[in-house]
Protein backbone atom coordinates (compact mmCIF):
# COMPACT_ATOMS: atom_id res chain seq x y z
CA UNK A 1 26.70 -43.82 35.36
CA UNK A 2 25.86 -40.00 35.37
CA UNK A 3 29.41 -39.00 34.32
CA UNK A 4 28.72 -41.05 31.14
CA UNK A 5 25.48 -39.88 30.37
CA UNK A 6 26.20 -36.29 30.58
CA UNK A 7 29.39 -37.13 28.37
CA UNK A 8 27.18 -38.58 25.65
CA UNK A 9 24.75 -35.65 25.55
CA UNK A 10 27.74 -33.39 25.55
CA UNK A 11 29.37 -35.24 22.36
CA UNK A 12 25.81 -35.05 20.49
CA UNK A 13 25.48 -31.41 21.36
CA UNK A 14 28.75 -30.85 19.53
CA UNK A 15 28.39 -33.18 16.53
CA UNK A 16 24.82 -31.31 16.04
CA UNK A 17 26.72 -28.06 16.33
CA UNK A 18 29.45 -29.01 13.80
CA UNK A 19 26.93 -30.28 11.61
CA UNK A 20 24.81 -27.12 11.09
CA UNK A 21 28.30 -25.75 10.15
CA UNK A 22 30.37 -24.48 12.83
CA UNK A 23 30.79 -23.55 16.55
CA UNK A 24 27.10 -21.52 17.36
CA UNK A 25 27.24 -20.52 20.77
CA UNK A 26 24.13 -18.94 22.84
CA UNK A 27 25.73 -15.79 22.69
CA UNK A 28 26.32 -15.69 18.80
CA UNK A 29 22.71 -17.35 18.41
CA UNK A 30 19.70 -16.39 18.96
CA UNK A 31 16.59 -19.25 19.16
CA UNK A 32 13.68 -19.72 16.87
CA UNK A 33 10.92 -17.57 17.71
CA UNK A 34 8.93 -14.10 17.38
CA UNK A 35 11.58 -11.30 16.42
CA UNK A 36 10.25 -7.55 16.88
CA UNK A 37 12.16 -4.92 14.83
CA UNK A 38 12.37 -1.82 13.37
CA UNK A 39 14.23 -1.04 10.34
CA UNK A 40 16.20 2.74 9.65
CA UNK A 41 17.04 3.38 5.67
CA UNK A 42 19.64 6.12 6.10
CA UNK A 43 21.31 7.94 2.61
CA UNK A 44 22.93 11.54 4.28
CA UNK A 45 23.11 12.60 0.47
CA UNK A 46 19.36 12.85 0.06
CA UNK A 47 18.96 16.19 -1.61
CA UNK A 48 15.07 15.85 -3.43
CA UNK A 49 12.15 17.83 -2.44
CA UNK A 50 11.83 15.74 1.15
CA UNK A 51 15.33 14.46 1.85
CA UNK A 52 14.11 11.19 2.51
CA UNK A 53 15.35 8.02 1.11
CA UNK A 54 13.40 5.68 -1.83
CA UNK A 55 14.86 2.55 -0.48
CA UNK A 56 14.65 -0.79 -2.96
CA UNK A 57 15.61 -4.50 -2.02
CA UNK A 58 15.89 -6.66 0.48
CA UNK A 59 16.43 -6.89 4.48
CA UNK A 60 16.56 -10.54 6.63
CA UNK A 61 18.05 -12.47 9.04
CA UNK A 62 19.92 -14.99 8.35
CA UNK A 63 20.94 -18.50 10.00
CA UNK A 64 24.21 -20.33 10.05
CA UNK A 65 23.04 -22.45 7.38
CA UNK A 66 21.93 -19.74 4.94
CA UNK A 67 17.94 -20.31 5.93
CA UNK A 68 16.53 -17.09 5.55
CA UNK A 69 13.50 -14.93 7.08
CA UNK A 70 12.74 -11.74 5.64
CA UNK A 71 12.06 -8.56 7.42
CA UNK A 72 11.49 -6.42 4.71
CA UNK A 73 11.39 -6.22 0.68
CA UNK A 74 10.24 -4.05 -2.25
CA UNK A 75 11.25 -3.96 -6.03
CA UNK A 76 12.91 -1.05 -7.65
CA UNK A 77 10.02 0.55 -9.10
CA UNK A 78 12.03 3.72 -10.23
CA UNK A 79 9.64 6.76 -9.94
CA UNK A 80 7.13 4.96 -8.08
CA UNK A 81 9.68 3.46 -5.44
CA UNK A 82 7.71 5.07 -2.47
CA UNK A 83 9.77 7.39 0.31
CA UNK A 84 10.92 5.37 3.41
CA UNK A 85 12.61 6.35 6.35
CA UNK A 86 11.34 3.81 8.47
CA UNK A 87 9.58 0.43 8.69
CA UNK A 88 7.31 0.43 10.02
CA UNK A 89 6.05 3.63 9.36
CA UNK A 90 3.01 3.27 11.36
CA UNK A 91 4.02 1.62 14.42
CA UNK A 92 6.47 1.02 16.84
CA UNK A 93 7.94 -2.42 15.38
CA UNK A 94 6.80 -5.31 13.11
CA UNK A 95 6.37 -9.02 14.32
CA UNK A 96 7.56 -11.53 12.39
CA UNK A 97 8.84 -15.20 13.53
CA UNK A 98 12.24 -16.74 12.55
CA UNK A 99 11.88 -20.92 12.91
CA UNK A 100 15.76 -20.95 12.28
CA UNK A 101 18.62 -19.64 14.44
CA UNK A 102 19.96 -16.48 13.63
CA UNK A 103 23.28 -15.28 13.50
CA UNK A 104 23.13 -12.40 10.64
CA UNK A 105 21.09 -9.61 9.75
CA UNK A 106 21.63 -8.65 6.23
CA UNK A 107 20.38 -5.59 4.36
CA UNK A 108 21.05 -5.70 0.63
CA UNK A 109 19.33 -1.68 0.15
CA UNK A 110 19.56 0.71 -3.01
CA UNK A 111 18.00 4.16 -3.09
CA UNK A 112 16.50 5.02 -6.18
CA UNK A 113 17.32 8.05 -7.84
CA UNK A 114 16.04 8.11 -11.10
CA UNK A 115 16.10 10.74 -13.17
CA UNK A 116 18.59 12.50 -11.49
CA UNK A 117 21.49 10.51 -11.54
CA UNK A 118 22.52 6.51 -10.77
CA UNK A 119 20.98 5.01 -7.80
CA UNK A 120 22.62 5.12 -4.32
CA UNK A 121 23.89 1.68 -2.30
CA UNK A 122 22.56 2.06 1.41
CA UNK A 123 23.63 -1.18 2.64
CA UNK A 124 25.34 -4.15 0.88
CA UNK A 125 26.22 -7.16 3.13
CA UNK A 126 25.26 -9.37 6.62
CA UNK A 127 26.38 -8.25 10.25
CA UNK A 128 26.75 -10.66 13.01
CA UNK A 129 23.90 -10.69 15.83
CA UNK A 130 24.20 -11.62 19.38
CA UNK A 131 20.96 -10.85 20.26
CA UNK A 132 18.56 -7.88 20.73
CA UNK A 133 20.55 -4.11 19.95
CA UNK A 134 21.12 -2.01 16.51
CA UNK A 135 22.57 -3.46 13.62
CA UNK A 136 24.01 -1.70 11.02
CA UNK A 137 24.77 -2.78 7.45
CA UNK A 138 26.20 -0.09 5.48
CA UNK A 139 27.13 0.54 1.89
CA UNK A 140 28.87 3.31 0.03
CA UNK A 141 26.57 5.97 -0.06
CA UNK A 142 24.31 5.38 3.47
CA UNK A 143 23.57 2.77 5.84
CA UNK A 144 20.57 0.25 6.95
CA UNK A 145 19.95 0.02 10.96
CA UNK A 146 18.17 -2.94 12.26
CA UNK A 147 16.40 -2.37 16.21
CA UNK A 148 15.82 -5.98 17.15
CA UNK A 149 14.06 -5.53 20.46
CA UNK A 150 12.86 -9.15 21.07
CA UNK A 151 14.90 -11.87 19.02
């Protein structure tokens, strides 16, 4: 009676697993909850009057399923995209709370330049995540770095 029992959770647990669209395992996957994170814009051919980077777009994790949870945003503003090194600037690390599994961070990051010549591409596509640990998305002229600390 137990051997069947088990074997009937087991098959569930895989038909729910195939069905939110391929093999997840804890390892690749980490559970709904609070996420704390830092964020690093990086462009190494900075050259204004600060060297620091005017990052634009978009940064979030991502589940298997394509659910998203964002962990930072701003428009391209041109002159008035403000100068970001880090997020948060003010703290440690920002709270937010994923209510989806995650298995990507993505960073989809231009630097804006204007007036001096065409923006810059910091980061331009979705990393997998195993849990908490730097993640770096990069893109032709710098790189975005994720710190998840608690995911």
């Amino acid at each position: 009676m137990r051997f069947t029992s088990t074997g009937r959770l087991v098959a569930a647990a895989s038909t729910a697993v195939l069905l939110l669209g391929g093999a997840v395992t804890s390892a690749q996957a980490a559970a709904p909850g609070p996420v704390l994170y830092s964020i690093d814009f990086s462009n190494p051919q900075e050259r204004d009057d600060n060297d620091l980077p005017e990052p634009y777009g978009r940064v979030f994790l991502q589940a298997p399923w394509g659910q998203q949870t964002a962990l930072w945003e701003h428009p391209d503003v041109d002159i008035n995209t403000p100068t970001l090194a880090r997020y948060p600037d003010s703290g440690p690390y920002e709270l937010r709370y994923a209510d989806h599994l995650v298995t990507e961070v993505c960073a989809f990051v231009g630097e804006d330049d204007t007036g001096i010549n065409v923006d810059d591409v910091l980061a331009d596509g979705c990393v997998p995540v195993d849990g908490p640990g730097s993640y770096t998305v990069r893109g032709a002229d710098g790189s975005v770095t994720v710190n998840l600390y608690d995911v």
